[in-house]
Protein backbone atom coordinates (compact mmCIF):
# COMPACT_ATOMS: atom_id res chain seq x y z
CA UNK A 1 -28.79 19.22 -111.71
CA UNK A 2 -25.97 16.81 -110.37
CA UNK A 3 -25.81 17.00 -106.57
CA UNK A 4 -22.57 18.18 -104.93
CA UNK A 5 -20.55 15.36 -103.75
CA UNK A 6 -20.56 14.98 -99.42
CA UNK A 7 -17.32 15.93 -97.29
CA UNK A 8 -15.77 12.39 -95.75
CA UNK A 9 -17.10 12.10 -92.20
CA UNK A 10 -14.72 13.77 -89.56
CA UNK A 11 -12.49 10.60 -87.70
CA UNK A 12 -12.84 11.05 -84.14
CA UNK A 13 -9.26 12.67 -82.28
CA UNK A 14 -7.27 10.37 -80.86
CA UNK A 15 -7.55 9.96 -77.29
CA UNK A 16 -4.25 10.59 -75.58
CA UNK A 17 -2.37 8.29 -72.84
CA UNK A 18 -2.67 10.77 -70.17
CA UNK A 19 -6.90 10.88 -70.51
CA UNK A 20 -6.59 6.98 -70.76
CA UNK A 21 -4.14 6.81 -67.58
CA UNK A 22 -6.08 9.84 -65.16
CA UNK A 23 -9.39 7.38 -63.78
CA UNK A 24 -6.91 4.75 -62.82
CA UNK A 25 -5.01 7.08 -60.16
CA UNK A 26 -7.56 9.06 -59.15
CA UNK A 27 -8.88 5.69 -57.92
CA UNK A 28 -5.96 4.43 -56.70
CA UNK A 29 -5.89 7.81 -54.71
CA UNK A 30 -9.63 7.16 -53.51
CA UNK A 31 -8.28 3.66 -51.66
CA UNK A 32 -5.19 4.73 -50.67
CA UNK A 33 -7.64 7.53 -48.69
CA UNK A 34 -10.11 5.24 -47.66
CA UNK A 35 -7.34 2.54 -47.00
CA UNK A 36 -5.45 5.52 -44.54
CA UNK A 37 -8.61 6.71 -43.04
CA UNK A 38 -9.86 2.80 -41.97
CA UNK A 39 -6.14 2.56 -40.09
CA UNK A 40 -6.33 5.93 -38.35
CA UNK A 41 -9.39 4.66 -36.77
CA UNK A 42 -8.19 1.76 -35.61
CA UNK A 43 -4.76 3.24 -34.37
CA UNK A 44 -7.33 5.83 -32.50
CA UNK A 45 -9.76 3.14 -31.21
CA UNK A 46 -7.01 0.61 -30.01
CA UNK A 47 -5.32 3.80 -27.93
CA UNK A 48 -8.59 4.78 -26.17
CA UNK A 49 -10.13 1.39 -25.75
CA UNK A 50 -6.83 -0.72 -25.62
CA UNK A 51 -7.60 -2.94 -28.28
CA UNK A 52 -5.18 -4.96 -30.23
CA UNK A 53 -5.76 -4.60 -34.30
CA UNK A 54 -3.74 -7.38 -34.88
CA UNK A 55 -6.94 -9.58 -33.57
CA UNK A 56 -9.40 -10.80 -31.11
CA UNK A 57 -8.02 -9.33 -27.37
CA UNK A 58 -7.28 -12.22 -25.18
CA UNK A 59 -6.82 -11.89 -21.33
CA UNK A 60 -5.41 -13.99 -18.97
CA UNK A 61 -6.78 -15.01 -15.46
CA UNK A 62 -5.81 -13.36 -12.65
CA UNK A 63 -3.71 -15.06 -10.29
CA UNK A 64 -5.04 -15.51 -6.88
CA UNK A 65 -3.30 -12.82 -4.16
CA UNK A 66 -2.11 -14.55 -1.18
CA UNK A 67 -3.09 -12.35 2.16
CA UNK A 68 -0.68 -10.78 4.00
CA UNK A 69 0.47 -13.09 7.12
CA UNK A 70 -1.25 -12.51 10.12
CA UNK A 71 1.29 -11.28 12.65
CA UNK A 72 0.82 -12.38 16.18
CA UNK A 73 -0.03 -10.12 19.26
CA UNK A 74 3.12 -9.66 21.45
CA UNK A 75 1.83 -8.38 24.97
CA UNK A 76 3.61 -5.47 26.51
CA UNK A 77 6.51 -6.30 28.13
CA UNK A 78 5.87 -5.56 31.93
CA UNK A 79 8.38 -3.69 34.63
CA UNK A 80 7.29 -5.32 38.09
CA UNK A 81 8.96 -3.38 40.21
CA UNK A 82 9.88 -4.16 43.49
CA UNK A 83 6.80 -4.82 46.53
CA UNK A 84 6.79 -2.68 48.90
CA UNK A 85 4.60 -2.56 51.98
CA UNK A 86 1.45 -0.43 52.90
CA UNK A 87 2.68 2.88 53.53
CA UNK A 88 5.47 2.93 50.74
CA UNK A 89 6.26 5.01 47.66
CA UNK A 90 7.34 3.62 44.56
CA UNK A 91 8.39 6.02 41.21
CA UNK A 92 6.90 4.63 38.26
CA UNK A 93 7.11 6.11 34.38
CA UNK A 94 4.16 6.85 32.23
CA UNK A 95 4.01 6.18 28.67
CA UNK A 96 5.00 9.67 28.17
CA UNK A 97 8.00 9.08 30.38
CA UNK A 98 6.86 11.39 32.88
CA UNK A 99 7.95 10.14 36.08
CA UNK A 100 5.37 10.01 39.15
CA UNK A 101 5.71 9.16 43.05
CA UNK A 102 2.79 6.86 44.23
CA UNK A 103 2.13 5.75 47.77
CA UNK A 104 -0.22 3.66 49.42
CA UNK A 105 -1.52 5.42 52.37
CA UNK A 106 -3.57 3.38 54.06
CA UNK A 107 -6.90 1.03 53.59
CA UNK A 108 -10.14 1.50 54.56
CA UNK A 109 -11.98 -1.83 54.96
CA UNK A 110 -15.44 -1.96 54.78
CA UNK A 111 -15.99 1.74 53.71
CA UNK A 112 -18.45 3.36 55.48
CA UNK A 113 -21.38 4.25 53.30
CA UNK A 114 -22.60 7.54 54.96
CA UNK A 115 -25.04 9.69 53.35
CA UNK A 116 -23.87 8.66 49.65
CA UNK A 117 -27.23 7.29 48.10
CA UNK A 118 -26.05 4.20 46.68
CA UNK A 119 -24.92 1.07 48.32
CA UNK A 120 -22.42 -2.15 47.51
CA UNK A 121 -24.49 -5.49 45.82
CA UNK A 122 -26.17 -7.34 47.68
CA UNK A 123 -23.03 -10.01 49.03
CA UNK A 124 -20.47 -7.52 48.65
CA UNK A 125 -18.93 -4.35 50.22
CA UNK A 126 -16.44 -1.87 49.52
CA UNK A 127 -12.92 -1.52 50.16
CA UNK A 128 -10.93 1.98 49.91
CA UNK A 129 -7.18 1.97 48.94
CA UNK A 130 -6.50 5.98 49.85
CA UNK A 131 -3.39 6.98 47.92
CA UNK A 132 -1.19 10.05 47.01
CA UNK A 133 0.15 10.60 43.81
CA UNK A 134 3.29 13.02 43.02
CA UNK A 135 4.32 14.93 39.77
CA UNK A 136 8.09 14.12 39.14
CA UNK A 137 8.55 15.26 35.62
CA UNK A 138 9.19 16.15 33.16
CA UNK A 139 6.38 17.06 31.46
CA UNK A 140 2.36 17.03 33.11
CA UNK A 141 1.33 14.11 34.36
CA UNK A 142 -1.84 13.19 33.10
CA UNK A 143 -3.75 10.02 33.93
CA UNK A 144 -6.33 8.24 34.91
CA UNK A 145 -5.67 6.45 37.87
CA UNK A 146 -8.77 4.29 38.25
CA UNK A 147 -7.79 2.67 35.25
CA UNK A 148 -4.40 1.01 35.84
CA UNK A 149 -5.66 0.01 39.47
CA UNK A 150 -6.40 -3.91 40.40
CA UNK A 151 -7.05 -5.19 44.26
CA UNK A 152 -5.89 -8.53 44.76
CA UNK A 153 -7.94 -11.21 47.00
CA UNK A 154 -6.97 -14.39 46.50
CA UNK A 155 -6.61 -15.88 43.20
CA UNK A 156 -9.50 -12.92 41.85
CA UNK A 157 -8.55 -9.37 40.82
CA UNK A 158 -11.08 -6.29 41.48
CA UNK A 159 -11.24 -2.75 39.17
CA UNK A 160 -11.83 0.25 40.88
CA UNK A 161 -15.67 1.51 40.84
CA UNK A 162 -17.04 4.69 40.69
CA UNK A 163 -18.69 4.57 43.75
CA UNK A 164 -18.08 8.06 46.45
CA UNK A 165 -18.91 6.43 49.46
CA UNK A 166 -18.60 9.21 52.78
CA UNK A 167 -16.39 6.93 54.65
CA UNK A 168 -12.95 7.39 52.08
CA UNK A 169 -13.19 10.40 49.97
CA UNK A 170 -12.38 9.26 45.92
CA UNK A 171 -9.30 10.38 44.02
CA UNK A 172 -10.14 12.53 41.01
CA UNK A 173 -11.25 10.79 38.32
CA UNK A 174 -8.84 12.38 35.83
CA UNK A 175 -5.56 13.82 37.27
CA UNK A 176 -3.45 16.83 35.34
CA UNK A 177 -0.38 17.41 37.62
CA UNK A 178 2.32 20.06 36.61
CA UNK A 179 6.21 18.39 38.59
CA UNK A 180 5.90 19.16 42.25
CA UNK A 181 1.74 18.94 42.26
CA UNK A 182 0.34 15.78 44.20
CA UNK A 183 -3.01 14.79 44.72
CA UNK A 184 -4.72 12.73 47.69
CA UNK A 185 -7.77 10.46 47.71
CA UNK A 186 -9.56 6.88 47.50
CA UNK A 187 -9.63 3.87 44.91
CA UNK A 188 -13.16 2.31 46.04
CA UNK A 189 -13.21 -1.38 44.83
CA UNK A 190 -16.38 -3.97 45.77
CA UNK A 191 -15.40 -6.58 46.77
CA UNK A 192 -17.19 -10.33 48.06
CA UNK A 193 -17.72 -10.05 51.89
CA UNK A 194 -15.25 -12.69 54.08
CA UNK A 195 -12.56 -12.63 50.98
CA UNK A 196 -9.95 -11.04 52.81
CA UNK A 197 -7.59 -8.89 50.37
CA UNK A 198 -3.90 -9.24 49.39
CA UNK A 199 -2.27 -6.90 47.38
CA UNK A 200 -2.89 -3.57 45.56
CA UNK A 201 -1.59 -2.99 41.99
CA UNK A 202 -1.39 0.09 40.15
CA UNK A 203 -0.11 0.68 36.34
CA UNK A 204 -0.02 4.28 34.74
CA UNK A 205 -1.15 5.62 31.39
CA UNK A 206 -4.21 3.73 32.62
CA UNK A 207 -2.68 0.46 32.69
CA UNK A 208 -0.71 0.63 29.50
CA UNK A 209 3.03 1.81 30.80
CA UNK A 210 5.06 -0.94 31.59
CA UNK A 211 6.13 0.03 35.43
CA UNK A 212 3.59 -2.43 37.69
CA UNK A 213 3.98 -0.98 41.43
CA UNK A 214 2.41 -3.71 44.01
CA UNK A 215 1.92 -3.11 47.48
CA UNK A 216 1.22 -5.46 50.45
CA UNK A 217 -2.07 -5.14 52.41
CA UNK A 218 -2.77 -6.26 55.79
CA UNK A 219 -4.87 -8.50 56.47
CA UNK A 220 -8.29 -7.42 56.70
CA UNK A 221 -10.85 -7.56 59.41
């Protein structure tokens, strides 16, 4: 029996243009991802870390800073006022311009030592300057006396100690006069014995105010 004759083999479809074009832009599409992603980190990196994509960061050396120029020390400018003799006032102005009367009442030279425990260096003794010191105003006159206060002998000046010998009771330590209040009492300075003293000078604001009141001393014994 004759065999039937075969169908012709089926020809494959033809593939259109689209399927042939679709793998070439969905790659494209990958890179231009990738490609957008790889910028977006450097855009990010350069803003926190201050990097420059362009290429390698350079810096250049810092310049040397030249110190500021040392300005020189200008001295208060001083107010000697007139001397005056022992037994004189003389208003002088704080650095809170608070005006005060001082006078030099007298000097007690040596001081007497009395029952106070302690006693001048051996070479030495102590010299009183008593004194009286007046409110003016405005304001409270606040001070420490002791401070701005300088005996004169010779070509050497003397501070004031804080010594409370019997023989010239001491000045407070720290005055706080309201106008009108005054206070009374002794500047103790030690002193070489046989140096014979000359002058007595006395700043306020403990020797920072520009008023400088001198007075003239007698000679001593």
């Amino acid at each position: 029996m004759p065999h039937a004759p075969h169908p012709p083999p089926a020809s494959p479809a033809p593939v259109s243009s689209q399927g042939r074009v679709w793998p070439w832009v969905a790659a494209a599409a990958t890179v231009a991802v990738v490609a957008i992603g790889i910028g977006l980190f450097v855009a990010i990196r350069a803003a926190v870390f201050g990097e420059d994509s362009t290429g390698p960061r350079t810096t250049s050396p810092k310049q040397p800073v030249a110190p500021p120029a040392a300005q020189r020390y200008q001295p208060p400018q001083s107010n000697r006022l007139p001397e005056v003799a022992l037994g004189g006032s003389v208003d002088v102005t704080t650095q809170d311009r608070v005006r005060v009367r001082v006078t030099a009442l007298a000097v007690v030279d040596p001081v007497p030592r009395g029952g106070y425990l302690l006693r001048p260096k051996r070479g030495r003794r102590w010299v009183g300057v008593r004194l009286r010191v007046e409110a003016l105003g405005p304001g409270v006159y606040k001070d420490a006396p002791g401070n701005g206060s300088r005996l004169l002998a010779g070509a050497q000046s003397y501070r004031a100690v804080t010594a409370q010998p019997d023989g010239c009771p001491p000045l407070e330590v720290l005055l706080k006069l309201a106008p009108g209040q005054s206070a009374t009492g002794c500047l103790i300075f030690e002193i070489p014995r046989g140096r014979s003293v000359g002058r007595f000078r006395f700043v306020p604001s403990s020797g920072f105010a520009p008023d400088v009141a001198t007075w003239r001393l007698p000679p001593g014994p």
